[in-house]
C-alpha atoms as a PDB file:
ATOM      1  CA  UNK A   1     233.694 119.440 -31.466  1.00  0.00           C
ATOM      2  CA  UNK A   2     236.810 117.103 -32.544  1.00  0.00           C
ATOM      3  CA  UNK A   3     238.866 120.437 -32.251  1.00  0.00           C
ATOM      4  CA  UNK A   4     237.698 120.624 -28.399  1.00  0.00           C
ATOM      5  CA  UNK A   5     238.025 117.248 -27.567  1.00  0.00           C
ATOM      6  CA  UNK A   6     241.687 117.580 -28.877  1.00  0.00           C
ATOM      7  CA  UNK A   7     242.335 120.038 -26.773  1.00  0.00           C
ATOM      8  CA  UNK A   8     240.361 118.877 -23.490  1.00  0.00           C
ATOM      9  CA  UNK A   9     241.746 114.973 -24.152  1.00  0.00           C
ATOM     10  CA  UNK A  10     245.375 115.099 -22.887  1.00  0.00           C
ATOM     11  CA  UNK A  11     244.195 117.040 -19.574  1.00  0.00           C
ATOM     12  CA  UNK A  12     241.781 114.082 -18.725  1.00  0.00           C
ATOM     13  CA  UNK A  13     244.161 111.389 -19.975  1.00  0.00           C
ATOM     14  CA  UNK A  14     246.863 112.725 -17.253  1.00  0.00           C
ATOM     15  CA  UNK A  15     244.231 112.978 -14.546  1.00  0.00           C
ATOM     16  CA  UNK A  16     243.708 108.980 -15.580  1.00  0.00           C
ATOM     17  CA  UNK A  17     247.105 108.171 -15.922  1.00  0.00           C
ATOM     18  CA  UNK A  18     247.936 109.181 -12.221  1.00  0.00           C
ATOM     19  CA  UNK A  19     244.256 107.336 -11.119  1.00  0.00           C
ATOM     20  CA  UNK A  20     246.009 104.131 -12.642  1.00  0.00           C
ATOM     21  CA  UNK A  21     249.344 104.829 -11.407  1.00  0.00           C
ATOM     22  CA  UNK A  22     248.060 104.937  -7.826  1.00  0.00           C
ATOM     23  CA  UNK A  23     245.636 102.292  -8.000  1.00  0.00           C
ATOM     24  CA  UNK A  24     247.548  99.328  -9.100  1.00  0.00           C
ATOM     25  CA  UNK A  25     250.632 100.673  -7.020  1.00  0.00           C
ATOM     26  CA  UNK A  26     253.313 101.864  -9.739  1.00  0.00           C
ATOM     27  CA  UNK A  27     253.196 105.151  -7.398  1.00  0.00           C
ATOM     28  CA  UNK A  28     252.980 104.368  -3.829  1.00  0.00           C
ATOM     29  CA  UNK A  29     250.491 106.334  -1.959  1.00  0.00           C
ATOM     30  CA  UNK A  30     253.216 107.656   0.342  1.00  0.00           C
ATOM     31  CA  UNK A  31     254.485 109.290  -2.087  1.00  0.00           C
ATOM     32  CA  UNK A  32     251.147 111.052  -3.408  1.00  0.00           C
ATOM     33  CA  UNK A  33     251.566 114.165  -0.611  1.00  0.00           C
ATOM     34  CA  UNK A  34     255.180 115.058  -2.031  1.00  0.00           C
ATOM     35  CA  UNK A  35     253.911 115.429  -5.096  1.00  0.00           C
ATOM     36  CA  UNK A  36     250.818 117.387  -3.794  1.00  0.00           C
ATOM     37  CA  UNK A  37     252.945 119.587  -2.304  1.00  0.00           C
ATOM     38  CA  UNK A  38     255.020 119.871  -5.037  1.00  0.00           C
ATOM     39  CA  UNK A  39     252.138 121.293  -7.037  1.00  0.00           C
ATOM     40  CA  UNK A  40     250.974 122.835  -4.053  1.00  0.00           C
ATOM     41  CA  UNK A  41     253.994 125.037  -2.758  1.00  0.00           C
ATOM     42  CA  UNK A  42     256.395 125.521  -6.269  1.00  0.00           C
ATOM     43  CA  UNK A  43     254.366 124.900  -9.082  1.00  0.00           C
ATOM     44  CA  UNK A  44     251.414 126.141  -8.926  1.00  0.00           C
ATOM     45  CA  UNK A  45     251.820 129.640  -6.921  1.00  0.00           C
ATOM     46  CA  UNK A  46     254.445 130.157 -10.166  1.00  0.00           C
ATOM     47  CA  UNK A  47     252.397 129.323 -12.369  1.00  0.00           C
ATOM     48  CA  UNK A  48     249.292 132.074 -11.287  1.00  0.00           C
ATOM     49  CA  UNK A  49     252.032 134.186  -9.811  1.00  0.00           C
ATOM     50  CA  UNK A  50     252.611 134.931 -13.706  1.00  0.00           C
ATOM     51  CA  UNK A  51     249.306 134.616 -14.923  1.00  0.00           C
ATOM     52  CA  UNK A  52     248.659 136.955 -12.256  1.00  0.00           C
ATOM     53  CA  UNK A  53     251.254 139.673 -13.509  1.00  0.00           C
ATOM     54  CA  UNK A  54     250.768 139.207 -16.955  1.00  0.00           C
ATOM     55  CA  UNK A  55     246.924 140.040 -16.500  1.00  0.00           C
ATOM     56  CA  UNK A  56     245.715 143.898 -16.326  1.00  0.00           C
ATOM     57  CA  UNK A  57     245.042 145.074 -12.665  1.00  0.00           C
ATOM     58  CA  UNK A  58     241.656 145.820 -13.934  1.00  0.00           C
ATOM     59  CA  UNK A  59     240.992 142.369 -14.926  1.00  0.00           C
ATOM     60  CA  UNK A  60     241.932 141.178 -11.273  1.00  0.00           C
ATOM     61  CA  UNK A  61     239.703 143.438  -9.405  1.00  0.00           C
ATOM     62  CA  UNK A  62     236.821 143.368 -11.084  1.00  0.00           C
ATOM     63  CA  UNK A  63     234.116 143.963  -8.084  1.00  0.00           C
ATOM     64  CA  UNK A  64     231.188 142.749 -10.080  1.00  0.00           C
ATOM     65  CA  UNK A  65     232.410 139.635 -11.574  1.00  0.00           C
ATOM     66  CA  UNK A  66     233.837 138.582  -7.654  1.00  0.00           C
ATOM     67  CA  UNK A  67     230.211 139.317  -6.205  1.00  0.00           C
ATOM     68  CA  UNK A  68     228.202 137.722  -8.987  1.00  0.00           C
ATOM     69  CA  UNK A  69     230.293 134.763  -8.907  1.00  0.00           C
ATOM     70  CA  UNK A  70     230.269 134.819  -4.928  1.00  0.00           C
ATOM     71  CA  UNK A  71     226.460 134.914  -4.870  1.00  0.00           C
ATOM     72  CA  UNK A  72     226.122 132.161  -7.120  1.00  0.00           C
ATOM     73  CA  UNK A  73     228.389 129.949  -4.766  1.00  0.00           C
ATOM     74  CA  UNK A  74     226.476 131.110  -1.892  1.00  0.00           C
ATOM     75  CA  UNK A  75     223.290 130.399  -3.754  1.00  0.00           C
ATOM     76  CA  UNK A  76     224.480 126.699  -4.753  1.00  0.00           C
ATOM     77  CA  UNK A  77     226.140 126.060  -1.071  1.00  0.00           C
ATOM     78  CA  UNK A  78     222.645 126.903   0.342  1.00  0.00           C
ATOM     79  CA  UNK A  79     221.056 124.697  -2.058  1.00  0.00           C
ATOM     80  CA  UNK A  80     223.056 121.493  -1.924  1.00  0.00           C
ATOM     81  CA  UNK A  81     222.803 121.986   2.084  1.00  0.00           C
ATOM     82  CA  UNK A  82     218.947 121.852   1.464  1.00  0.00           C
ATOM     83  CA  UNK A  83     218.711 118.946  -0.436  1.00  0.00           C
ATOM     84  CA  UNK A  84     220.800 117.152   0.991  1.00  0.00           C
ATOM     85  CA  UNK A  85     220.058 117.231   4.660  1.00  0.00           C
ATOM     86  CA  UNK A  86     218.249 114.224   5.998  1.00  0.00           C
ATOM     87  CA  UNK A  87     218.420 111.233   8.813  1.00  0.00           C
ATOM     88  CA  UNK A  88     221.760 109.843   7.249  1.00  0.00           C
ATOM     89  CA  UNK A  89     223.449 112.660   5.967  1.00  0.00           C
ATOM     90  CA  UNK A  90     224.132 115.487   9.007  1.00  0.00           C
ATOM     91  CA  UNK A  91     225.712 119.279   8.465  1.00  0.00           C
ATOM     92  CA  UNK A  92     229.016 117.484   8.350  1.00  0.00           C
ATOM     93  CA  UNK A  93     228.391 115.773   5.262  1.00  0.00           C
ATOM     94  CA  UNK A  94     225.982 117.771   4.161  1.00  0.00           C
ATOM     95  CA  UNK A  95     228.282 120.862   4.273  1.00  0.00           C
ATOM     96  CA  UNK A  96     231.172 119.102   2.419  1.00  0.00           C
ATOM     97  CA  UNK A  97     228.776 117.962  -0.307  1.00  0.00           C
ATOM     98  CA  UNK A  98     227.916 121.144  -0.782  1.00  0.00           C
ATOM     99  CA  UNK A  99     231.877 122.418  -0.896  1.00  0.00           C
ATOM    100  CA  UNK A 100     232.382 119.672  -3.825  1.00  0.00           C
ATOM    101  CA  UNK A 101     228.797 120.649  -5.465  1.00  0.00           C
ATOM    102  CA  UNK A 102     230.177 124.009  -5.264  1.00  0.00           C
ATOM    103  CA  UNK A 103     234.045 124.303  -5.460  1.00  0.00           C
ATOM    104  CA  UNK A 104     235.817 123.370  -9.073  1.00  0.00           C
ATOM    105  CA  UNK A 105     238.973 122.037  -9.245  1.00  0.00           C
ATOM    106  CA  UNK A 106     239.918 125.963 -11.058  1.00  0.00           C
ATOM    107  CA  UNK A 107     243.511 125.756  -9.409  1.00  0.00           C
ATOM    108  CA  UNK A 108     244.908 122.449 -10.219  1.00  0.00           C
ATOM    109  CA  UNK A 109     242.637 122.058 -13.435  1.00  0.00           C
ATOM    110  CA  UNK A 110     240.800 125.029 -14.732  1.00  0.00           C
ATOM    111  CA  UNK A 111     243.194 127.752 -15.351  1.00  0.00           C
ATOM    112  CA  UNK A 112     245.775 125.583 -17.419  1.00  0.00           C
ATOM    113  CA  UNK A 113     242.686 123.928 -19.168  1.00  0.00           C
ATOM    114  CA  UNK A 114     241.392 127.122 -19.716  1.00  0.00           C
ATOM    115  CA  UNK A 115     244.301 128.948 -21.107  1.00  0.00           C
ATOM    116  CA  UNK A 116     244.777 126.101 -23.832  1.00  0.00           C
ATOM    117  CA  UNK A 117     241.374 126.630 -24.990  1.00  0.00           C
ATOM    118  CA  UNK A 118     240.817 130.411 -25.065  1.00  0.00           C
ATOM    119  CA  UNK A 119     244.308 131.884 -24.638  1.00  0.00           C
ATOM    120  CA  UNK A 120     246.370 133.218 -21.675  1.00  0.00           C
ATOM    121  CA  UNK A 121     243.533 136.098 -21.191  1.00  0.00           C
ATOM    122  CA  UNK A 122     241.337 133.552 -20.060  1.00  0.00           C
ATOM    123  CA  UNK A 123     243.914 133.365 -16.503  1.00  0.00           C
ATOM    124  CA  UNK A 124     242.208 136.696 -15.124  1.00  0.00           C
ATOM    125  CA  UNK A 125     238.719 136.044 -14.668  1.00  0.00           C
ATOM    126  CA  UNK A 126     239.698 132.436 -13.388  1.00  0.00           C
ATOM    127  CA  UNK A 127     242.047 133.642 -10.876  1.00  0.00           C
ATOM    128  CA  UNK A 128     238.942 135.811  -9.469  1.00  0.00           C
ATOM    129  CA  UNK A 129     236.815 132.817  -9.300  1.00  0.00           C
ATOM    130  CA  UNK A 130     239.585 130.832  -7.190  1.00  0.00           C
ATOM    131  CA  UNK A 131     239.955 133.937  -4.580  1.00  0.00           C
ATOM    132  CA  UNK A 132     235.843 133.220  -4.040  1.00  0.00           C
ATOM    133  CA  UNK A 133     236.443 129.409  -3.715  1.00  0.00           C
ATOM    134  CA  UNK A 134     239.263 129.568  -1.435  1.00  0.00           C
ATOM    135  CA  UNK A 135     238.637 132.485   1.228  1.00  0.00           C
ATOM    136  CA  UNK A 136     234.770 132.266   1.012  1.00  0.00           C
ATOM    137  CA  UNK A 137     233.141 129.044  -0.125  1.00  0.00           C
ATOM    138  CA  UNK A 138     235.684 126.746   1.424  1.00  0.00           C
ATOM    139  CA  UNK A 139     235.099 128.648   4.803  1.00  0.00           C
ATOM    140  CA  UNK A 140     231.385 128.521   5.180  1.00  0.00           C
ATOM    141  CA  UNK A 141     231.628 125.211   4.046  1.00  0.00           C
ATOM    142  CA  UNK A 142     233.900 124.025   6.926  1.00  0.00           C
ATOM    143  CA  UNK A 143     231.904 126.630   9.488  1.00  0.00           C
ATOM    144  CA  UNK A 144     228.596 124.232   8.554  1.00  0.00           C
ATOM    145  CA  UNK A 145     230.365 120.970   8.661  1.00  0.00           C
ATOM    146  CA  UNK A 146     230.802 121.582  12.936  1.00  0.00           C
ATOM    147  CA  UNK A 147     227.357 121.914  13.148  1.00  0.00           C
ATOM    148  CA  UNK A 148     226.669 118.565  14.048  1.00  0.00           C
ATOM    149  CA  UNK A 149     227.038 118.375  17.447  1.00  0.00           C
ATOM    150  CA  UNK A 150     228.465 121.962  17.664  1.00  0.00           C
ATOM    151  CA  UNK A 151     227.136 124.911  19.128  1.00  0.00           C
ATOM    152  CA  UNK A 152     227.606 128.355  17.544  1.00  0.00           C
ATOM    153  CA  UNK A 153     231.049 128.681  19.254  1.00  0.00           C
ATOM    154  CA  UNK A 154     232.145 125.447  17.215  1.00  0.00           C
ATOM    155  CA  UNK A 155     231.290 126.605  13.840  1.00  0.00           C
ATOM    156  CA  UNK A 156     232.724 129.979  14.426  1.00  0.00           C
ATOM    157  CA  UNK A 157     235.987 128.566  15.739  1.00  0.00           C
ATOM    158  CA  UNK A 158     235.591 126.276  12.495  1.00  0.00           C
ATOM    159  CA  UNK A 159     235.410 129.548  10.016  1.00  0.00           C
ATOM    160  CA  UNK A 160     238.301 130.973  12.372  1.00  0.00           C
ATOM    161  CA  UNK A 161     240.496 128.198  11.312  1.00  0.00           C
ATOM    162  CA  UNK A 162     239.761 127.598   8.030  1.00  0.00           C
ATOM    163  CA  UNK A 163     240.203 131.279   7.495  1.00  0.00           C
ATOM    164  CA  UNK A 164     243.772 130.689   8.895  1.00  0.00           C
ATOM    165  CA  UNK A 165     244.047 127.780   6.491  1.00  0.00           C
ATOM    166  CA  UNK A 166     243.498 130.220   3.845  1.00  0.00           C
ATOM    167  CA  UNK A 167     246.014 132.566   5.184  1.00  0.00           C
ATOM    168  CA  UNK A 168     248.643 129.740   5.257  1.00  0.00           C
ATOM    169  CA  UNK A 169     247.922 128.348   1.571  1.00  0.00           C
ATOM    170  CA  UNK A 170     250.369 129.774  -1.131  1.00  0.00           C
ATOM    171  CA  UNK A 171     248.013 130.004  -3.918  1.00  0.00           C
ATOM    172  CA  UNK A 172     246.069 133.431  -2.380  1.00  0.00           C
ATOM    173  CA  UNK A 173     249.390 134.811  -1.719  1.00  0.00           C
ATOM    174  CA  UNK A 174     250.731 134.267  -5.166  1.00  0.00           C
ATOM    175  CA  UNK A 175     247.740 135.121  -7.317  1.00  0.00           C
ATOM    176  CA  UNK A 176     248.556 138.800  -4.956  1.00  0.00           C
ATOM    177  CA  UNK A 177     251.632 138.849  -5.615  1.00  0.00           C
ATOM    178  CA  UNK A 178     250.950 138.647  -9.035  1.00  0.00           C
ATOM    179  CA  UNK A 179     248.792 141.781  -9.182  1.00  0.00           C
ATOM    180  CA  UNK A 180     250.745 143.722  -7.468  1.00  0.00           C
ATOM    181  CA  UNK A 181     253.435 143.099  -9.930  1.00  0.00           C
ATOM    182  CA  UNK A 182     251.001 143.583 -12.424  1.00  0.00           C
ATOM    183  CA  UNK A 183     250.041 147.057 -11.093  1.00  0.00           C
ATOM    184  CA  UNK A 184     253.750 148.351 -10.725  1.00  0.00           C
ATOM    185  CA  UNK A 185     254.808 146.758 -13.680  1.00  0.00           C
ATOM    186  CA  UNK A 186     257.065 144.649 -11.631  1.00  0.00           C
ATOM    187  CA  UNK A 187     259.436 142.325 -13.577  1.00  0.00           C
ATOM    188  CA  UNK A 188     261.854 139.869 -11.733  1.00  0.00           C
ATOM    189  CA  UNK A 189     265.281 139.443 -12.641  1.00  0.00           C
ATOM    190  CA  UNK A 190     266.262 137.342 -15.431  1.00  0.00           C
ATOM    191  CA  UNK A 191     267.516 134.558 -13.584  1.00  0.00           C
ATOM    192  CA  UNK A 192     264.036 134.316 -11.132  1.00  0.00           C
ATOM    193  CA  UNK A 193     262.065 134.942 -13.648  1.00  0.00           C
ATOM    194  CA  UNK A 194     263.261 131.617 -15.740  1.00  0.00           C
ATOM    195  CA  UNK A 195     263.186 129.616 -12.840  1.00  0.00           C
ATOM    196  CA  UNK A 196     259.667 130.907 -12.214  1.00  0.00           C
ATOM    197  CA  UNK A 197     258.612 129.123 -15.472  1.00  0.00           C
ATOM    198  CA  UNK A 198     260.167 126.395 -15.458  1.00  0.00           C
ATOM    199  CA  UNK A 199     258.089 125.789 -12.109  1.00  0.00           C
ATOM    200  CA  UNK A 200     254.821 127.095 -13.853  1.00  0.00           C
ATOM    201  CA  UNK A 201     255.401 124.990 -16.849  1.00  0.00           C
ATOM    202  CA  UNK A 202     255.516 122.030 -14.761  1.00  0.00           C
ATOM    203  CA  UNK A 203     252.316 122.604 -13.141  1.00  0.00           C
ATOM    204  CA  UNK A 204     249.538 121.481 -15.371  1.00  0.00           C
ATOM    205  CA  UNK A 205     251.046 117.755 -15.930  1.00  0.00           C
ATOM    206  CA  UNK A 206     252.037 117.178 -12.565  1.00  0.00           C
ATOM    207  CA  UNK A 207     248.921 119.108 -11.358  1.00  0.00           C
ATOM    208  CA  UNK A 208     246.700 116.704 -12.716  1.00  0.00           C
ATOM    209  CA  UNK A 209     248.545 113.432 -12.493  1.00  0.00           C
ATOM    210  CA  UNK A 210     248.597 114.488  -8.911  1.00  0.00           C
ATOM    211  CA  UNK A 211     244.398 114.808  -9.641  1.00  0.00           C
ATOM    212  CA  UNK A 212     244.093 111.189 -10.328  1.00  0.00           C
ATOM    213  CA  UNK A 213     246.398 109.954  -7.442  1.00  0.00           C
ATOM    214  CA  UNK A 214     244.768 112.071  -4.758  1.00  0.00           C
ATOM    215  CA  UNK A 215     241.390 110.216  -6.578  1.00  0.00           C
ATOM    216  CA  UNK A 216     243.003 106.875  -6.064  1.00  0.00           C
ATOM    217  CA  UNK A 217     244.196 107.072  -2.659  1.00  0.00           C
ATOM    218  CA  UNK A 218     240.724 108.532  -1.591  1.00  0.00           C
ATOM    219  CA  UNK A 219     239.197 105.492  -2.923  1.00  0.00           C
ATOM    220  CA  UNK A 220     241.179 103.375  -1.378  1.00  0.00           C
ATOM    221  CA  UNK A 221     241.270 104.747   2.035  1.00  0.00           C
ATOM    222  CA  UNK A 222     237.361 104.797   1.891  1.00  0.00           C
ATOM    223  CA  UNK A 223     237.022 101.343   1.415  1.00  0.00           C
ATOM    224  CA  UNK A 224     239.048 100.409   4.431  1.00  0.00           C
ATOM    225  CA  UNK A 225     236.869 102.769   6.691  1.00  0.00           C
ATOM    226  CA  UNK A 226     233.565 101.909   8.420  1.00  0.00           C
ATOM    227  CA  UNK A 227     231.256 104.179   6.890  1.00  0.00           C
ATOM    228  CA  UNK A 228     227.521 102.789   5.850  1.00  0.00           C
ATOM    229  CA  UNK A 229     227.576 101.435   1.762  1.00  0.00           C
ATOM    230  CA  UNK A 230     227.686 104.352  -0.555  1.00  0.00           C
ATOM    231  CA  UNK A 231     224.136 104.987  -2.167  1.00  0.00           C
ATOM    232  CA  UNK A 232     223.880 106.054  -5.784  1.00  0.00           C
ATOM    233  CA  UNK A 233     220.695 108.750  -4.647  1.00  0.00           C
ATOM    234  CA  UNK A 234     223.827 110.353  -2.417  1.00  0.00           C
ATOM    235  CA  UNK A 235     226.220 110.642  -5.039  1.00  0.00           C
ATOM    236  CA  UNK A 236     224.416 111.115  -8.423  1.00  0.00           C
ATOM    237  CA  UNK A 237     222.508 114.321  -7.596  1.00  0.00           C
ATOM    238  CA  UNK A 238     225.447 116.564  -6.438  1.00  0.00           C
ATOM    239  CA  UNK A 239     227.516 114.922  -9.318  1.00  0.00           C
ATOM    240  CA  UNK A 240     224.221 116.867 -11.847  1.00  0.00           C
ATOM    241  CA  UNK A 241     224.603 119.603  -9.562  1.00  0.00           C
ATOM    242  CA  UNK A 242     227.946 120.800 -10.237  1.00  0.00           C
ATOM    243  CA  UNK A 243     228.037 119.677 -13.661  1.00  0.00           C
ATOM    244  CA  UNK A 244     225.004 121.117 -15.175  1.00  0.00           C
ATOM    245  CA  UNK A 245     223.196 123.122 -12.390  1.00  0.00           C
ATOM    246  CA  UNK A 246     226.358 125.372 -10.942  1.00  0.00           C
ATOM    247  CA  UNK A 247     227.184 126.799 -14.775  1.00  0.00           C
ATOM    248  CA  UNK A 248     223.667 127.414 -15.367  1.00  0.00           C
ATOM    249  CA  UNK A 249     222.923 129.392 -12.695  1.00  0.00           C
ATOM    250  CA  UNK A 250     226.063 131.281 -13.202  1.00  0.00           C
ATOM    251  CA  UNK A 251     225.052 131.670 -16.629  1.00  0.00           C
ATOM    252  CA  UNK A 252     222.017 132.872 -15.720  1.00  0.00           C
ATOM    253  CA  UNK A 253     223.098 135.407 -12.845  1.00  0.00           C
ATOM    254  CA  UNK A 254     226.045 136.904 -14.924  1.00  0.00           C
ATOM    255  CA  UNK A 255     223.572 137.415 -17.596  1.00  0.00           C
ATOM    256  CA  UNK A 256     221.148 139.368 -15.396  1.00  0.00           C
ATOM    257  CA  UNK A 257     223.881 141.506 -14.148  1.00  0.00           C
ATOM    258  CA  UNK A 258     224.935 142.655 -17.664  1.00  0.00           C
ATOM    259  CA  UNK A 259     221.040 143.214 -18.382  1.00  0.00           C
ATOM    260  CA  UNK A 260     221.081 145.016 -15.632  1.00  0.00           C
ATOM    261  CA  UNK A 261     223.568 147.468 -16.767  1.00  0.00           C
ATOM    262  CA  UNK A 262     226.532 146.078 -15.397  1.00  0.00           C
ATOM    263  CA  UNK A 263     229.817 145.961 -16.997  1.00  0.00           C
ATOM    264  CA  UNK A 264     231.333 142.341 -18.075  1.00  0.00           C
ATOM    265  CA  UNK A 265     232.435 141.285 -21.548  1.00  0.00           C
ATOM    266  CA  UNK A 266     230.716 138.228 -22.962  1.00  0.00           C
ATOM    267  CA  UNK A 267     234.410 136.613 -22.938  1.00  0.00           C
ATOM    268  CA  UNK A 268     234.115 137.501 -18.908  1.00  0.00           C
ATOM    269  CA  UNK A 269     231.328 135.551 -19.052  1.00  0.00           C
ATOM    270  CA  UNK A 270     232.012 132.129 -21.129  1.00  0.00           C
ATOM    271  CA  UNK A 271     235.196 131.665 -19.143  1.00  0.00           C
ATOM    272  CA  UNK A 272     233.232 132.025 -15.769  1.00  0.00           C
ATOM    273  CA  UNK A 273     230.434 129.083 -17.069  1.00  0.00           C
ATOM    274  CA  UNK A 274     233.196 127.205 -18.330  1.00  0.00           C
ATOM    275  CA  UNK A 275     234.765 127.517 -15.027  1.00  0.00           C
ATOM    276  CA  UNK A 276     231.714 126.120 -12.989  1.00  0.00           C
ATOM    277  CA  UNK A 277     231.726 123.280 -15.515  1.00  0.00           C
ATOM    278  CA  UNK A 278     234.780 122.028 -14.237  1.00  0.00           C
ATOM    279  CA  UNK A 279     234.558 119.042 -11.851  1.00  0.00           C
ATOM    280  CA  UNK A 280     234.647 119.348  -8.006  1.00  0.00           C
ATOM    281  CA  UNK A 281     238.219 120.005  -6.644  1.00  0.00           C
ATOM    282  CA  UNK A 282     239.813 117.067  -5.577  1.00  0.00           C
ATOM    283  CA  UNK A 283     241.132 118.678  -3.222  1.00  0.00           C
ATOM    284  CA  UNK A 284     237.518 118.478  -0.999  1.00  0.00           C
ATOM    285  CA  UNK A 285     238.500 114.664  -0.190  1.00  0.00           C
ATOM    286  CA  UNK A 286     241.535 115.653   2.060  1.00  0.00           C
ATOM    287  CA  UNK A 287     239.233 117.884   4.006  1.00  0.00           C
ATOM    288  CA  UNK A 288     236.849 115.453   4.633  1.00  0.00           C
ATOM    289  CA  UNK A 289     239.539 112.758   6.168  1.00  0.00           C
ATOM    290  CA  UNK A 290     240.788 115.806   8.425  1.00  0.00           C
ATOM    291  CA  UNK A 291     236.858 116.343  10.044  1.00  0.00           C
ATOM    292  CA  UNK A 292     235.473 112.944   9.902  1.00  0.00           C
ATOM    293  CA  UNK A 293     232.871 113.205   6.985  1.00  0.00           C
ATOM    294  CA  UNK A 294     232.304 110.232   4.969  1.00  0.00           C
ATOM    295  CA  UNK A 295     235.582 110.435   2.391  1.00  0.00           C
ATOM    296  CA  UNK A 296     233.941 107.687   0.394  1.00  0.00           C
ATOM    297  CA  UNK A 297     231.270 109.102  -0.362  1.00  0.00           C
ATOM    298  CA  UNK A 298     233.298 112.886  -1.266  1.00  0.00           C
ATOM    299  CA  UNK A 299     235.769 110.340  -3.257  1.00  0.00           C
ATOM    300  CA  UNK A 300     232.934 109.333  -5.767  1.00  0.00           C
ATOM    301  CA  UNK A 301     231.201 112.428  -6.121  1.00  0.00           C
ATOM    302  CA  UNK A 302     234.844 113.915  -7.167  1.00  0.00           C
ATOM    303  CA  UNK A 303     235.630 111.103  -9.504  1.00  0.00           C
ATOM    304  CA  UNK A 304     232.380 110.537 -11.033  1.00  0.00           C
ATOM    305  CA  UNK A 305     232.417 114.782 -11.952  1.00  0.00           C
ATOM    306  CA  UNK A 306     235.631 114.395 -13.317  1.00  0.00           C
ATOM    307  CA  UNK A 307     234.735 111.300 -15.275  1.00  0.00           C
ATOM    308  CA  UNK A 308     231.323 112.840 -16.589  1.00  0.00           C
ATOM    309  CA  UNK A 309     232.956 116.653 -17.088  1.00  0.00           C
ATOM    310  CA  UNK A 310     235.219 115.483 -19.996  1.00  0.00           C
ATOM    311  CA  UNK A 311     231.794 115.303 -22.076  1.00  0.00           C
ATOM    312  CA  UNK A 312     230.170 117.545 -20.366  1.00  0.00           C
ATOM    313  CA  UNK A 313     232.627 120.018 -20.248  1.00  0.00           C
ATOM    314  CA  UNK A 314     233.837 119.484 -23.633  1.00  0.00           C
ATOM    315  CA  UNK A 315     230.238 119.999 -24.705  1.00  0.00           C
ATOM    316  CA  UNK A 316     230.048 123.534 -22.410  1.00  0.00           C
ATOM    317  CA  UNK A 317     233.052 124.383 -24.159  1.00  0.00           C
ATOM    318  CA  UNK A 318     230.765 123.876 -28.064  1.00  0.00           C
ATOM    319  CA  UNK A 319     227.735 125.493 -27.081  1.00  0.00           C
ATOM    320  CA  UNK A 320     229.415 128.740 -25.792  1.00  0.00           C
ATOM    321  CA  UNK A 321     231.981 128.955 -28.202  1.00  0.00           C
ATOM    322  CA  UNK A 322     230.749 129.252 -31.654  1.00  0.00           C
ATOM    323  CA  UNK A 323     233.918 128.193 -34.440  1.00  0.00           C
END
């Protein structure tokens, strides 16, 4: 367990030290969306551009880990939506509770995480998982949210532009890119190809520095706005839910499919559960300031999952991989 916690320490630490950074001003909240893009449009698309090529075609179109893993985020979007309905909490926030119950933060977090803990085959069945999250999951999500006060027109005009949202987002394109290299055996030029990494190296500390600002400023923007006070019975059960309910059921469904004669390796599998272990993207709060949901309330679920996950995660990481 020490050995994990080694590991899984420094990538929590930086999420904190950019939480602190933002919050007692050292790094002025103005200058929180360069960064984001930063991470955004360079670092990241390099970094699962090569992830991307370095991982077997095979590995990156594997049909029955994308479905079992789609179903399982359809399964948990349908749930959270449920439970979560009510007199003070419409489809709007409803729907983006369900997108952070749902959605980890695989991109900015998981894959670098992920990689240090179980090696740089661990990149291929991630990337799969963040093709789900991004194109699917993120677009029902935002298709519910219009709901309120929206007739069927709205929501579908909704999924229409998130879809286009997707379309515009580098990440999609890269982790592409990156297979199609893979599949040709595509190799860039010396020269691009260094530059490449030196963006993808940078990533994973500005990534999640970037994690703990975008956390800050969340916070603090919620607190200036005029939404009802935040209860605990709004917040704590989605926190459980993505923590501990999303990686069992996809523990549970990924097993099935294997007993039922499906192909997936059991290393398929334990980096799949470790990815639904993560904590919500962060990533959710910007979404909710851009269609009115209540940001406060997305803010806490986010930080209190990413908070809780480095035990929780840490102890996913013990009890599916044996020393």
């Amino acid at each position: 367990m020490l050995n994990i916690l080694l590991v899984t320490f420094p990538f929590f630490a930086l999420v904190l030290a950019g939480f602190v950074a933002a919050n007692r001003g050292w790094l002025p909240l103005d200058a929180i969306p360069g960064l984001n893009g930063f991470v955004l449009f360079f670092a990241l698309p390099c970094m699962l551009y090569r992830f991307g090529a370095g991982t077997p075609i095979v590995q990156l179109l594997d049909v029955t880990l994308f479905c079992a893993y789609l179903l399982c985020s359809l399964l948990m979007v349908g749930f959270v939506v449920a439970v979560s309905l009510s007199r003070r909490i419409g489809w709007n926030d409803a729907a983006f509770g369900a997108l952070v119950g749902t959605f980890p933060n695989t991109g900015f977090m998981g894959v670098p995480l992920l990689v240090a803990l179980l090696g740089a085959a661990a990149a291929g069945p991630a990337i799969v998982t963040i093709l789900v999250d991004l194109i699917v999951t993120s677009s029902l999500c935002i298709a519910l949210s219009r709901l309120d006060g929206a007739d069927e027109h709205g929501a579908r005009k909704a999924a229409r532009n998130a879809l286009k949202g997707v379309m515009t987002n580098p990440m999609p394109w890269a982790i592409l890119l990156g297979a199609a290299s893979s599949g040709l055996g595509f190799t860039l030029i010396e020269p691009i190809e260094k530059t490449v990494a030196l963006l993808a190296d940078s990533a994973s500390p500005v990534a999640l520095f970037t994690i703990g600002a975008v956390l800050a400023r969340s916070q603090i923007r919620a607190n200036e706005t005029q939404h009802a006070p935040i209860l605990w019975r709004d917040v704590l059960p989605t926190v459980f839910f993505k923590l501990v309910l999303h990686p069992v059921l996809v523990l549970l469904v990924l097993s099935a499919a294997i007993q039922q004669g499906f192909r997936m390796e059991r290393f398929t599998l334990v980096v799949v559960v470790l990815v639904a272990a993560l904590p919500s993207a962060s990533n959710v709060a910007l979404l909710t300031e851009r269609f009115g949901a209540n940001t406060g309330r997305i803010a806490k679920i986010i930080l209190l999952s990413t908070a809780t996950a480095f035990f929780t995660f840490s102890g996913a990481v013990a009890l599916l991989i044996a020393d």
